[in-house]
C-alpha atoms as a PDB file:
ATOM      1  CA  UNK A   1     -10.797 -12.058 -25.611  1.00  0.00           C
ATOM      2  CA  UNK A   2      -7.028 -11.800 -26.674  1.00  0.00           C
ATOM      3  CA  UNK A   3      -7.766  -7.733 -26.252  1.00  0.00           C
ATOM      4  CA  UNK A   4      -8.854  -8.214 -23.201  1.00  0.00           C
ATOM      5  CA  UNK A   5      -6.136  -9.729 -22.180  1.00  0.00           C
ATOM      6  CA  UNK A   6      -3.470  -7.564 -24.123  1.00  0.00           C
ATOM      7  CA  UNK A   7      -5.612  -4.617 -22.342  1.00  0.00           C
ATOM      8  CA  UNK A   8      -5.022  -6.739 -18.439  1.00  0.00           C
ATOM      9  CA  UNK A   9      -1.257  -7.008 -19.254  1.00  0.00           C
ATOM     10  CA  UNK A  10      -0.901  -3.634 -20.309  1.00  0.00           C
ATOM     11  CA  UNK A  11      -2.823  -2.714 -17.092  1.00  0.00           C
ATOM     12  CA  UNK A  12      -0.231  -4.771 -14.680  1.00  0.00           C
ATOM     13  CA  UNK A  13       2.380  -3.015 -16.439  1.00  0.00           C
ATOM     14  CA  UNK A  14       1.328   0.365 -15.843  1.00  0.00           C
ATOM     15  CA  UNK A  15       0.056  -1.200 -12.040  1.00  0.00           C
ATOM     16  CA  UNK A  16       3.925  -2.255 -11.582  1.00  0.00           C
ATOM     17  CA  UNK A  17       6.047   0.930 -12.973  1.00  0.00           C
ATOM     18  CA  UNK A  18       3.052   3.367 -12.155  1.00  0.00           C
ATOM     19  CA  UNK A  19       3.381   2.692  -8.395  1.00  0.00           C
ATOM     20  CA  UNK A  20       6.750   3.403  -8.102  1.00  0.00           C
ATOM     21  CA  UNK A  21       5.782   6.605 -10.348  1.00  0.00           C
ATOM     22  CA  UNK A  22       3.052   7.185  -7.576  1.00  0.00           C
ATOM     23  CA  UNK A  23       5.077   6.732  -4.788  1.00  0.00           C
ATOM     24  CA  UNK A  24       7.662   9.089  -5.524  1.00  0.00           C
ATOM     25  CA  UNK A  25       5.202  12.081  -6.656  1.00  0.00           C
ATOM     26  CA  UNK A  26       2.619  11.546  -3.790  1.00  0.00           C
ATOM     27  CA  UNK A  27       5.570  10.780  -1.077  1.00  0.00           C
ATOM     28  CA  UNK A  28       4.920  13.582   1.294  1.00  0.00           C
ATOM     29  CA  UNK A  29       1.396  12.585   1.969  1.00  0.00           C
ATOM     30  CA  UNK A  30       2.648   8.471   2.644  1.00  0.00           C
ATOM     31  CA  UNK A  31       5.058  10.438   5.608  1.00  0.00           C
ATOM     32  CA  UNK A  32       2.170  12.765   6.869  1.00  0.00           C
ATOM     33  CA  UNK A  33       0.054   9.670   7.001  1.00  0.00           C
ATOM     34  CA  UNK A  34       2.618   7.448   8.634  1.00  0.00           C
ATOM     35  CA  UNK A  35       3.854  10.238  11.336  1.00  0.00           C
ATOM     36  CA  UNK A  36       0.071  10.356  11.885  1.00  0.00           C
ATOM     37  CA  UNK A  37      -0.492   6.597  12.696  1.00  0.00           C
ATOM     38  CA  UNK A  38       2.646   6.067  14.970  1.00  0.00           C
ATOM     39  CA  UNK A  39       2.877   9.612  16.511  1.00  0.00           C
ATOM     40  CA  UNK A  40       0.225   9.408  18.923  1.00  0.00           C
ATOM     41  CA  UNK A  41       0.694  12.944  21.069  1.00  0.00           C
ATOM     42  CA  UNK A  42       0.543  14.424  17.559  1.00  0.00           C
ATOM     43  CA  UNK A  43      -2.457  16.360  16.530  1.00  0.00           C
ATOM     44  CA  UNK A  44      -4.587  15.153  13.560  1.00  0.00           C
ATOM     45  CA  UNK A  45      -4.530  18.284  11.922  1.00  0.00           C
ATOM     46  CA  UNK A  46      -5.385  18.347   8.214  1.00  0.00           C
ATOM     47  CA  UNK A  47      -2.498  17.143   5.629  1.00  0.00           C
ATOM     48  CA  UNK A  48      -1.232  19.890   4.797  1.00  0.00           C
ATOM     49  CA  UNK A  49      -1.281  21.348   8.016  1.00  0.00           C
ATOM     50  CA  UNK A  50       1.192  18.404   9.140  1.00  0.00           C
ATOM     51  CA  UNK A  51       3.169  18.341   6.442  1.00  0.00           C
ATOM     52  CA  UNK A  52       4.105  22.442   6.766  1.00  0.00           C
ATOM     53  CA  UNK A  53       4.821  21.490  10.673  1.00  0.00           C
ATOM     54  CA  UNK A  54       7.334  18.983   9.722  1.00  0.00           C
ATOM     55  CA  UNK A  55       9.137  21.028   7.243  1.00  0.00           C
ATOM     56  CA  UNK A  56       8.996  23.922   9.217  1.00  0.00           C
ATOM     57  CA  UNK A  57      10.809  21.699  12.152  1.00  0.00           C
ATOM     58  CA  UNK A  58      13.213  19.162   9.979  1.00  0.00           C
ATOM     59  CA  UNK A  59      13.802  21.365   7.144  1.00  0.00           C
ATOM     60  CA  UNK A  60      12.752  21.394   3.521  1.00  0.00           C
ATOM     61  CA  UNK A  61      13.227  17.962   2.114  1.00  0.00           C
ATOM     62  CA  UNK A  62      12.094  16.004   5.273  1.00  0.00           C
ATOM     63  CA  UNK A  63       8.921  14.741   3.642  1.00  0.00           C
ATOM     64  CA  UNK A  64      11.207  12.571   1.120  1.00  0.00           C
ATOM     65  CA  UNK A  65      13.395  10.945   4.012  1.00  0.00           C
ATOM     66  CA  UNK A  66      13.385   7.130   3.229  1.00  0.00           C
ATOM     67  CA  UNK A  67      12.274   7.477   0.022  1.00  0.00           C
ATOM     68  CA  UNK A  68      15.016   5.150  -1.353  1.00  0.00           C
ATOM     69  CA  UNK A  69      14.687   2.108   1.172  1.00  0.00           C
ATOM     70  CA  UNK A  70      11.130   2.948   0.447  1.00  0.00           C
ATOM     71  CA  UNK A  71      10.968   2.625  -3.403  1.00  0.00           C
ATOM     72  CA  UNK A  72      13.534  -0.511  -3.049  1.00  0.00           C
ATOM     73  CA  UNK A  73      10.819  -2.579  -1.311  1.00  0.00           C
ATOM     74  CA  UNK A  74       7.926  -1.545  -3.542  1.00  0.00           C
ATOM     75  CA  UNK A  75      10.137  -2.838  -6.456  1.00  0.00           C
ATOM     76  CA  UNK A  76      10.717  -6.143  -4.687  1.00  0.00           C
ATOM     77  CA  UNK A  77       7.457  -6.439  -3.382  1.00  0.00           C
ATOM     78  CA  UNK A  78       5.739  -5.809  -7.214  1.00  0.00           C
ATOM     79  CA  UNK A  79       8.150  -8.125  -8.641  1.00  0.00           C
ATOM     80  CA  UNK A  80       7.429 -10.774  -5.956  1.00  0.00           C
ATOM     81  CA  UNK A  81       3.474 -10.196  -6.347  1.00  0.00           C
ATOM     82  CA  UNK A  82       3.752 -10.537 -10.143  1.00  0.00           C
ATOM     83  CA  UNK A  83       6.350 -13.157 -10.755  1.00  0.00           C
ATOM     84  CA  UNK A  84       4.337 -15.295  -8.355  1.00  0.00           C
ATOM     85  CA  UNK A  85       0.845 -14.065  -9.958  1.00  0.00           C
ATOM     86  CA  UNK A  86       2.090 -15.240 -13.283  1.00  0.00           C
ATOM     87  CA  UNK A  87       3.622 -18.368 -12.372  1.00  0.00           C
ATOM     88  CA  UNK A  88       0.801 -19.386  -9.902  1.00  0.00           C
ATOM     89  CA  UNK A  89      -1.857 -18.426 -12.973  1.00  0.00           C
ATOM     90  CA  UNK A  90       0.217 -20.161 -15.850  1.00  0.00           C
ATOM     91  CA  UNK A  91       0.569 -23.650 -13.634  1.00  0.00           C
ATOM     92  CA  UNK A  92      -3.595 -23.028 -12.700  1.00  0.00           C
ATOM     93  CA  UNK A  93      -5.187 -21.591 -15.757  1.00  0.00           C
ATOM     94  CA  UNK A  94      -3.101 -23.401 -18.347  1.00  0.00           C
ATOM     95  CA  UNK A  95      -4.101 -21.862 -21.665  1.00  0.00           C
ATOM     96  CA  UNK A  96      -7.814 -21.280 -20.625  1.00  0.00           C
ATOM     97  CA  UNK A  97      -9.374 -18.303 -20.447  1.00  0.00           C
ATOM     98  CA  UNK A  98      -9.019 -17.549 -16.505  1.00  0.00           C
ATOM     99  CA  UNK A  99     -12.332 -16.374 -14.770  1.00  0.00           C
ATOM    100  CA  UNK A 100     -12.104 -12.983 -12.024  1.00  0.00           C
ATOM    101  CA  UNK A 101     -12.603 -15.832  -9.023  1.00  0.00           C
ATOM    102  CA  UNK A 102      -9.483 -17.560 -10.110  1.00  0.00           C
ATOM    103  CA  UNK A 103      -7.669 -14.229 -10.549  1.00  0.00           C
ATOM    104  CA  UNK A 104      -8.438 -13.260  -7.170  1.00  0.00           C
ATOM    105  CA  UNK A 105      -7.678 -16.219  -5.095  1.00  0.00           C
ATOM    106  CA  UNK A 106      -4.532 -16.369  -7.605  1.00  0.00           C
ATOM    107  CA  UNK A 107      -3.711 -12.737  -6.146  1.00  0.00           C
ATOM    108  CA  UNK A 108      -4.545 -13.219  -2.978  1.00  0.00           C
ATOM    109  CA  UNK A 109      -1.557 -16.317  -2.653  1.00  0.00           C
ATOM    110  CA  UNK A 110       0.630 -13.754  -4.618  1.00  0.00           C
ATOM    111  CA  UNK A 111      -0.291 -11.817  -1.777  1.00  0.00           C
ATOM    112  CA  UNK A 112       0.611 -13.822   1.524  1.00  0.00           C
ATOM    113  CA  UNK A 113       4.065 -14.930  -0.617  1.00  0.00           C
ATOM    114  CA  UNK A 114       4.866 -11.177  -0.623  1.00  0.00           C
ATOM    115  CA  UNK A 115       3.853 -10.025   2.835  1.00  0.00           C
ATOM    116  CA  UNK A 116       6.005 -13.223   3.992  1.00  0.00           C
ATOM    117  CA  UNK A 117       8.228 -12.579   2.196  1.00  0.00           C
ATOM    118  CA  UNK A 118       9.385  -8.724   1.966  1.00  0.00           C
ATOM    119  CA  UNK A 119       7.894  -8.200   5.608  1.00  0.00           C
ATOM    120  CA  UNK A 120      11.609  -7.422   6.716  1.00  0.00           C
ATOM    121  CA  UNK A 121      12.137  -4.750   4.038  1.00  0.00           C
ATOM    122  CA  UNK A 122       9.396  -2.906   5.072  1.00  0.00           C
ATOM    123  CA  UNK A 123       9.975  -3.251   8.655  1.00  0.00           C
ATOM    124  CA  UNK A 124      13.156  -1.436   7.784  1.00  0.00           C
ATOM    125  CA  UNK A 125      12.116   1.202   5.529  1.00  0.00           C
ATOM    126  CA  UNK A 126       9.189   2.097   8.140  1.00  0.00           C
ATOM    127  CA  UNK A 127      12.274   2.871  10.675  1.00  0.00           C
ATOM    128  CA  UNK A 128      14.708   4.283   8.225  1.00  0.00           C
ATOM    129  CA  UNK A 129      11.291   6.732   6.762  1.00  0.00           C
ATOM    130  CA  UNK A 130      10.878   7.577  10.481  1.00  0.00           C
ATOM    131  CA  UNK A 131      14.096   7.854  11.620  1.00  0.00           C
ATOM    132  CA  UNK A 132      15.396  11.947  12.868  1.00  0.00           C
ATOM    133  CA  UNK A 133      11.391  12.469  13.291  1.00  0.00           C
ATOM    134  CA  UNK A 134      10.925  15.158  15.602  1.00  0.00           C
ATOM    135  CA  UNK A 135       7.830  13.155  17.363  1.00  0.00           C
ATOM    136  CA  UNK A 136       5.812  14.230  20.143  1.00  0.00           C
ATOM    137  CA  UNK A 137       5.552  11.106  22.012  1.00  0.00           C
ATOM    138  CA  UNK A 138       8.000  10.590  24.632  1.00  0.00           C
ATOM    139  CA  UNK A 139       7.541   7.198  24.825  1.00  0.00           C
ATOM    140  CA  UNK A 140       9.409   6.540  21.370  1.00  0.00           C
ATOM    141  CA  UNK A 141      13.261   5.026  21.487  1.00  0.00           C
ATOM    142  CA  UNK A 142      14.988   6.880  18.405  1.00  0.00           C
ATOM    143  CA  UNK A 143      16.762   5.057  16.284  1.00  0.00           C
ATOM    144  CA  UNK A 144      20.506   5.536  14.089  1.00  0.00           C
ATOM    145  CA  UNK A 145      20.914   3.612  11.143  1.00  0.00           C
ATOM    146  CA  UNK A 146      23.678   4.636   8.688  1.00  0.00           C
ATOM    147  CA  UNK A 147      21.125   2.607   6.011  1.00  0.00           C
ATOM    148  CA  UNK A 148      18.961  -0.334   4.813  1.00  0.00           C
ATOM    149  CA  UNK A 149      22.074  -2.547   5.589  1.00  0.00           C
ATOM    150  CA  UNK A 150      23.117  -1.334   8.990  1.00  0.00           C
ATOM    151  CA  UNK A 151      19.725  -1.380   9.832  1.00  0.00           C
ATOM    152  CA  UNK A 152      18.939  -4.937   9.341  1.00  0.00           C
ATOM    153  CA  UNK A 153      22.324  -5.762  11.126  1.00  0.00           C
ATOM    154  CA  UNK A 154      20.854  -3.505  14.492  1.00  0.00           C
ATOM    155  CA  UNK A 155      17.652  -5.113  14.129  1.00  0.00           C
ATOM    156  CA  UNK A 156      18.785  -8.561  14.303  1.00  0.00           C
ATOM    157  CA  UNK A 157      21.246  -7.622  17.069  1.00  0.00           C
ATOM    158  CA  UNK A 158      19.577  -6.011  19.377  1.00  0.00           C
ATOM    159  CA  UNK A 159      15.977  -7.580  18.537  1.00  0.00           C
ATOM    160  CA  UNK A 160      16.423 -10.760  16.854  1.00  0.00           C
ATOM    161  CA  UNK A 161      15.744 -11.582  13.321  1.00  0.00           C
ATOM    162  CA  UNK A 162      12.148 -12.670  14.519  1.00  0.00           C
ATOM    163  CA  UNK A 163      11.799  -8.160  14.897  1.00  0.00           C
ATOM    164  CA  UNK A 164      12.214  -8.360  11.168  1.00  0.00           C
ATOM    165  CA  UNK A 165       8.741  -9.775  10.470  1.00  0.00           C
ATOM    166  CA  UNK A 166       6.658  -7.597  13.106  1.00  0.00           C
ATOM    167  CA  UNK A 167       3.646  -6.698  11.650  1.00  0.00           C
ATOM    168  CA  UNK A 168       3.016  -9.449   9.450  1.00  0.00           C
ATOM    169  CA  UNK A 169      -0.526 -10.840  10.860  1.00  0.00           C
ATOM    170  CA  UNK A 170      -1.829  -7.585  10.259  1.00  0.00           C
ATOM    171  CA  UNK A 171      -0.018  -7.389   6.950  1.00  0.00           C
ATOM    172  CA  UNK A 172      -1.539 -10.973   6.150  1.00  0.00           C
ATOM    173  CA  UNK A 173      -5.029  -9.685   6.744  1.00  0.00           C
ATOM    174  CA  UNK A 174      -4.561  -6.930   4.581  1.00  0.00           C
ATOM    175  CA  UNK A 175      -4.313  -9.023   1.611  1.00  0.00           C
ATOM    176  CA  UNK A 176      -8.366  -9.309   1.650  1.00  0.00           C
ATOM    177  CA  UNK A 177      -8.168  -5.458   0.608  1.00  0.00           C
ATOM    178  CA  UNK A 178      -8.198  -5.791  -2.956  1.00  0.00           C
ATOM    179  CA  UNK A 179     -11.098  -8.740  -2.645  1.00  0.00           C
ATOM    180  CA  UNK A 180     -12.936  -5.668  -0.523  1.00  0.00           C
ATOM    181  CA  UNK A 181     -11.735  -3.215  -3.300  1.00  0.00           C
ATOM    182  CA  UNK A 182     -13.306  -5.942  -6.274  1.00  0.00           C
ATOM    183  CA  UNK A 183     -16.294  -6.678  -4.444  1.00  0.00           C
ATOM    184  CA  UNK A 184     -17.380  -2.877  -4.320  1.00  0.00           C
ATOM    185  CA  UNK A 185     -15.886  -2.240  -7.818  1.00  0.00           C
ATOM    186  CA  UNK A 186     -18.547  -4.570  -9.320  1.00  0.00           C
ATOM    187  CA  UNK A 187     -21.776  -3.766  -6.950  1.00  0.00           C
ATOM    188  CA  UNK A 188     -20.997  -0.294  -8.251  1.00  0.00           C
ATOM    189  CA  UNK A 189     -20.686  -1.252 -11.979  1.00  0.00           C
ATOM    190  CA  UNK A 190     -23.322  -3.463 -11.994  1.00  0.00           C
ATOM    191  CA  UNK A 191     -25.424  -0.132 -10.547  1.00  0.00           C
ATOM    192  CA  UNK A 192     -23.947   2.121 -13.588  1.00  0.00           C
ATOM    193  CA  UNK A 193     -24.741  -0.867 -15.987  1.00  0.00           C
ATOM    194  CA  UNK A 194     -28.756  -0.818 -15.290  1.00  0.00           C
ATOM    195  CA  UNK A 195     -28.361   2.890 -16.577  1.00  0.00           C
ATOM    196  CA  UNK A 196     -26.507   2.946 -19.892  1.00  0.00           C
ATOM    197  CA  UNK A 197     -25.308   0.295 -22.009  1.00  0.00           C
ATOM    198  CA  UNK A 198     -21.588   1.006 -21.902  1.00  0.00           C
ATOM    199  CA  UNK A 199     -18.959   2.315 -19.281  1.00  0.00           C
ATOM    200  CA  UNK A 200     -16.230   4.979 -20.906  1.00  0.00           C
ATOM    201  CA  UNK A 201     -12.708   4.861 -19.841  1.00  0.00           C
ATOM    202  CA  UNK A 202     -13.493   7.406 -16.944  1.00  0.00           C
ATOM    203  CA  UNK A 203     -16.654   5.883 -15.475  1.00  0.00           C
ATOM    204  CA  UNK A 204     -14.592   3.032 -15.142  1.00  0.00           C
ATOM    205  CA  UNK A 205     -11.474   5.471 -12.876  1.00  0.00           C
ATOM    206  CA  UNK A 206     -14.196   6.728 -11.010  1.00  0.00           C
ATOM    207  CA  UNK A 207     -15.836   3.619 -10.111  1.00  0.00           C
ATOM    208  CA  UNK A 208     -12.348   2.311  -9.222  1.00  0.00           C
ATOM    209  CA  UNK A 209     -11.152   4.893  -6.913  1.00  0.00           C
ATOM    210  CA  UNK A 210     -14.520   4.913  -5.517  1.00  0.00           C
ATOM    211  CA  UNK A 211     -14.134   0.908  -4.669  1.00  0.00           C
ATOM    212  CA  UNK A 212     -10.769   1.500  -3.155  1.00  0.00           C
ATOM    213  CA  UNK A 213     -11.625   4.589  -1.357  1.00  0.00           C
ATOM    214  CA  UNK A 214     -13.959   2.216   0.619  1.00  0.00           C
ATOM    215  CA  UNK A 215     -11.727  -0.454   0.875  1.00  0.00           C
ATOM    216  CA  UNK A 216      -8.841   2.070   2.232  1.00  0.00           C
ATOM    217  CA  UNK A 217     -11.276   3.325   4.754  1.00  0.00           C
ATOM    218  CA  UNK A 218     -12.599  -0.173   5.708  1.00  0.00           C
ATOM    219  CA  UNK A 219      -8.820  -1.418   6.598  1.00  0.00           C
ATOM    220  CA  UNK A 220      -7.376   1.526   7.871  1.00  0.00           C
ATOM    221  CA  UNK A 221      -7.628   0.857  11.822  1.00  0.00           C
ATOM    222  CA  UNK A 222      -5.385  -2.645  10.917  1.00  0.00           C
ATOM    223  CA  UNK A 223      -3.163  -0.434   8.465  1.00  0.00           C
ATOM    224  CA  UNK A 224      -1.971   1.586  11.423  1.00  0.00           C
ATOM    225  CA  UNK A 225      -1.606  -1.305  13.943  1.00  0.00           C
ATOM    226  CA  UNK A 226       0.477  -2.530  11.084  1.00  0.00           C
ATOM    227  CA  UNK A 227       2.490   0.691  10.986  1.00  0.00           C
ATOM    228  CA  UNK A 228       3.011   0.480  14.297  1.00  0.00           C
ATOM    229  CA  UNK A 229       4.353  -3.061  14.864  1.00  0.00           C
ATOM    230  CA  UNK A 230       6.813  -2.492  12.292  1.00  0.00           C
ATOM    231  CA  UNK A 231       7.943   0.676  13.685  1.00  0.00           C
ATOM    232  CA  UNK A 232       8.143  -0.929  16.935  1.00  0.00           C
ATOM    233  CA  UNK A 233      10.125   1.505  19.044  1.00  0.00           C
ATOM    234  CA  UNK A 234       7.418   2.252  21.685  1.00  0.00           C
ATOM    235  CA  UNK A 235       8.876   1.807  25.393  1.00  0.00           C
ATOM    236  CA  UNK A 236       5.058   0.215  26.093  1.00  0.00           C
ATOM    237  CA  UNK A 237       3.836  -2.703  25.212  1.00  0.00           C
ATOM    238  CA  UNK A 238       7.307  -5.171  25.539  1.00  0.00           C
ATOM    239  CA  UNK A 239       5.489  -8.303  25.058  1.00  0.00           C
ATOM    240  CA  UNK A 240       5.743 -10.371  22.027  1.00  0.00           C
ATOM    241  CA  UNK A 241       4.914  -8.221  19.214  1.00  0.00           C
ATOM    242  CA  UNK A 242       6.376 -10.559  16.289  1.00  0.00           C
ATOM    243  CA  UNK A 243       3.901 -11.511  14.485  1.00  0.00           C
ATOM    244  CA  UNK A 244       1.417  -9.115  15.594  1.00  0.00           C
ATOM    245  CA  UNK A 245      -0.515 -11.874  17.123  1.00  0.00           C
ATOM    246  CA  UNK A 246      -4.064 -11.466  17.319  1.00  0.00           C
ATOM    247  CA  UNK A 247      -4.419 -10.621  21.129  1.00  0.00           C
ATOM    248  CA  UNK A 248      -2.179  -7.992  20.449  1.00  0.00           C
ATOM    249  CA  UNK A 249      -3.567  -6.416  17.480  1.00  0.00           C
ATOM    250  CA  UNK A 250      -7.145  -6.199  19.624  1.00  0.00           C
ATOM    251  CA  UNK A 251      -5.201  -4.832  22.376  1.00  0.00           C
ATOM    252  CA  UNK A 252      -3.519  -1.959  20.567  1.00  0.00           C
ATOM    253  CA  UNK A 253      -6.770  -1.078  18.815  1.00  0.00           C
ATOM    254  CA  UNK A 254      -8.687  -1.193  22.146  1.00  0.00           C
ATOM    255  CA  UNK A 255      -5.930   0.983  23.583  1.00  0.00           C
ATOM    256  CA  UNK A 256      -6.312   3.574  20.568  1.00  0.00           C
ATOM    257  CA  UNK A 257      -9.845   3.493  21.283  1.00  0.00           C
ATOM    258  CA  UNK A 258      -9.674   4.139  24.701  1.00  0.00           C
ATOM    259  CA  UNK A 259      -7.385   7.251  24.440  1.00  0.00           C
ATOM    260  CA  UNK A 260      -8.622   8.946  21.487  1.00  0.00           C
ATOM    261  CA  UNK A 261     -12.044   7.266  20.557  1.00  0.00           C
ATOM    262  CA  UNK A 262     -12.691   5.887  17.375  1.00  0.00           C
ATOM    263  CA  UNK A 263     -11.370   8.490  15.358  1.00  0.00           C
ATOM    264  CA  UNK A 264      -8.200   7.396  16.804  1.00  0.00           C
ATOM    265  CA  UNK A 265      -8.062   4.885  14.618  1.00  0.00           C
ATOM    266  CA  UNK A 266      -8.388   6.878  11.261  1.00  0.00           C
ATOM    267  CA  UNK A 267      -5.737   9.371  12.337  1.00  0.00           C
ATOM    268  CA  UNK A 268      -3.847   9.837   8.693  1.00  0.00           C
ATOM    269  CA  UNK A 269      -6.391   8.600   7.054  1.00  0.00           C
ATOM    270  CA  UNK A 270      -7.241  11.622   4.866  1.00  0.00           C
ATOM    271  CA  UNK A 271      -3.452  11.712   4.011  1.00  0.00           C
ATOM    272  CA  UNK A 272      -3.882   8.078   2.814  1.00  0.00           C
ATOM    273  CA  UNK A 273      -7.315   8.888   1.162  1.00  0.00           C
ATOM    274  CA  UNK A 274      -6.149  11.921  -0.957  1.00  0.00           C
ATOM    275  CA  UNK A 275      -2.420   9.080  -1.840  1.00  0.00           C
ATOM    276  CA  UNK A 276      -4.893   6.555  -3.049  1.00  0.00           C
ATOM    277  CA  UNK A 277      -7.413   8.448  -5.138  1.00  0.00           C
ATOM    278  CA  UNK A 278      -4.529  11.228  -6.844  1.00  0.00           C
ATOM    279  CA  UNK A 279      -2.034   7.658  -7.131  1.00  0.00           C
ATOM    280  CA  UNK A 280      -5.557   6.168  -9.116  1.00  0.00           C
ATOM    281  CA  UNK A 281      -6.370   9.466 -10.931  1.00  0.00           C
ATOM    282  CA  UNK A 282      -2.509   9.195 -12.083  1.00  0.00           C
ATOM    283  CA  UNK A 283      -2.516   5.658 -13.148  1.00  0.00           C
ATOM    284  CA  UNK A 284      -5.723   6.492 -15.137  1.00  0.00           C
ATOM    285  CA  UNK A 285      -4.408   8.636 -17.015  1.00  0.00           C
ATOM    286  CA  UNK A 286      -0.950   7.019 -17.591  1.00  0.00           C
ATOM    287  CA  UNK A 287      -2.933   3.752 -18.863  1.00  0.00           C
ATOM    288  CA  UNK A 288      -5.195   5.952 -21.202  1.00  0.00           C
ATOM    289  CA  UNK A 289      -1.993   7.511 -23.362  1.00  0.00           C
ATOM    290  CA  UNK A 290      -0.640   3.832 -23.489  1.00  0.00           C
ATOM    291  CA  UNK A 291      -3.612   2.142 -24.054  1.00  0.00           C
ATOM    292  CA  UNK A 292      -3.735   4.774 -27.477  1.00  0.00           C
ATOM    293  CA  UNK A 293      -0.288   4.417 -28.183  1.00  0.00           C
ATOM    294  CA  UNK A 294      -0.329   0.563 -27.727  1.00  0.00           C
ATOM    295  CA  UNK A 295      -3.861   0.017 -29.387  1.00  0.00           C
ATOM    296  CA  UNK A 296      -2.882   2.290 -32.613  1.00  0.00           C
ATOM    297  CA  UNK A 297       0.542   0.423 -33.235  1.00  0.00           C
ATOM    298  CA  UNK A 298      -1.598  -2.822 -32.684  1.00  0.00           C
ATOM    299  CA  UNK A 299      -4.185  -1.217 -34.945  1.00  0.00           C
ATOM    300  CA  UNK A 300      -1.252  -0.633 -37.737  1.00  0.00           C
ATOM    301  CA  UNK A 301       0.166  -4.012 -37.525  1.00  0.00           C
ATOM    302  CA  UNK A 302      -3.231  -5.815 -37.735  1.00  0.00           C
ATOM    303  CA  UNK A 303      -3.582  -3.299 -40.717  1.00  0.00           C
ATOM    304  CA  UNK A 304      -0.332  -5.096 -42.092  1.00  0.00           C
ATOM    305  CA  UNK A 305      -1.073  -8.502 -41.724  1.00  0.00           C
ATOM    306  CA  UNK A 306      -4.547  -8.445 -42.614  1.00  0.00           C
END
């Protein structure tokens, strides 16, 4: 058991540090998916396809813009998630060995305390990562922040601070995605198990990305309503869009649906796909070199003490 829990720990870790890792090397394909979601005159062409438009029109490093306000809040929002994981599970568990239903319900409260939490950074970095877009849609009010600070400042002035948590009911909902994400994970292992006796290292990646491929696809439509709350610069749709209240989540993705049928709502969502599966394939392999390096040194002290 204490391996297996060395082995969790070690997977957090990577889970913390790899996403930022992730984020930075797969960055292009978060802004093809996110001009995707919000732009809607623009036409869902494959990734790369929008990605070579948007250099081609904003120059060379345009797929990058934001990435600092953007990296910022996914190292507040992982150290929010895991300081409250670990506190919540130390107060709960208290020296037992904690069971996969505690660790999810545990994660999902870690959850809702981040989304209530860093809701405002991400409203900002949504703007700031959009901000100079050349978008198709008319209907969009551009924006000029000189950065993450000004930006708040404008928000709250012009919008009120209640602007600075738009998009959180979606957000909230989205929590459930890694309960999703689990619950396919272990249909599909038990399946593997009935054939062999043991899963290796990569059965176990493949079954993982396969789980949150699913999970991706299953939550995309409130992923982009999400996107679009926080961006929140359309001239339509002035009434109360704070917290994204449930009337008007069902009314934006009735109005998607309406225009553009029901692929409307998966526009981007190959750009998100091929994020999520490369961001897994990379934290795979990240986790096997430390899980050798780790598990030898551990090997050589238990040599030493033993």
């Amino acid at each position: 058991a204490g391996e297996d829990t060395e082995k969790r720990e070690l997977l957090h870790t990577v889970d913390g540090n790899g996403s930022v890792t992730a984020m930075t090397v797969f960055f292009p394909l978060d802004t093809a998916r996110l001009r995707l979601q919000v732009d809607e005159k623009r036409k869902s062409k494959t990734t790369h396809m929008v990605l070579l438009e948007i250099i081609k029109e904003e120059g060379l490093l345009a797929p990058y813009r934001g990435w600092f306000p953007v990296i910022s809040s996914l190292c507040c929002s992982n150290f929010v998630y895991f300081y409250t994981f670990n506190s919540l599970k130390a107060v709960w568990v208290k020296g037992q060995r904690s069971t996969t239903g505690k660790d999810l319900v545990v994660g999902f409260v870690a959850g809702v305390v981040n989304v209530l939490l860093t809701t405002p950074l991400w409203v900002v970095n949504t703007r700031l990562k959009l901000q100079g877009a050349k978008f198709r849609n008319e209907d969009i009010v551009p924006t000029n922040y000189k950065g993450i600070i000004d930006a708040f400042h404008q928000i709250i002035r012009d919008e009120g601070i209640s602007a600075l948590w738009n998009g959180t009911f979606p957000s909230l909902l989205l929590v459930f995605n890694p309960a999703i994400q689990f619950m396919f994970y272990e249909g599909l292992k038990r399946q593997l198990l009935k054939k062999r006796m043991k899963l290796s290292s990569l059965d176990v990646f493949i079954i993982g990305a396969v789980a949150k491929a699913i999970a991706t696809t299953l939550t995309y439509p409130m992923q982009t309503v999400q996107s679009i709350l926080r961006f929140g610069r359309h001239r339509l749709n002035p009434e109360n869009r704070t917290l994204g209240s449930l009337r008007n989540i069902l009314y934006l993705l009735h109005q998607r649906v309406r225009r553009f049928g029901i692929l409307g709502l998966y526009k981007g969502l190959e750009a998100k796909l091929l994020q999520t599966v490369l961001t897994a394939a990379l934290m795979f392999l990240v986790y096997e070199k430390l899980t050798a390096a780790t598990f030898t040194v551990m090997g050589l002290k238990r040599a030493h003490t033993h």
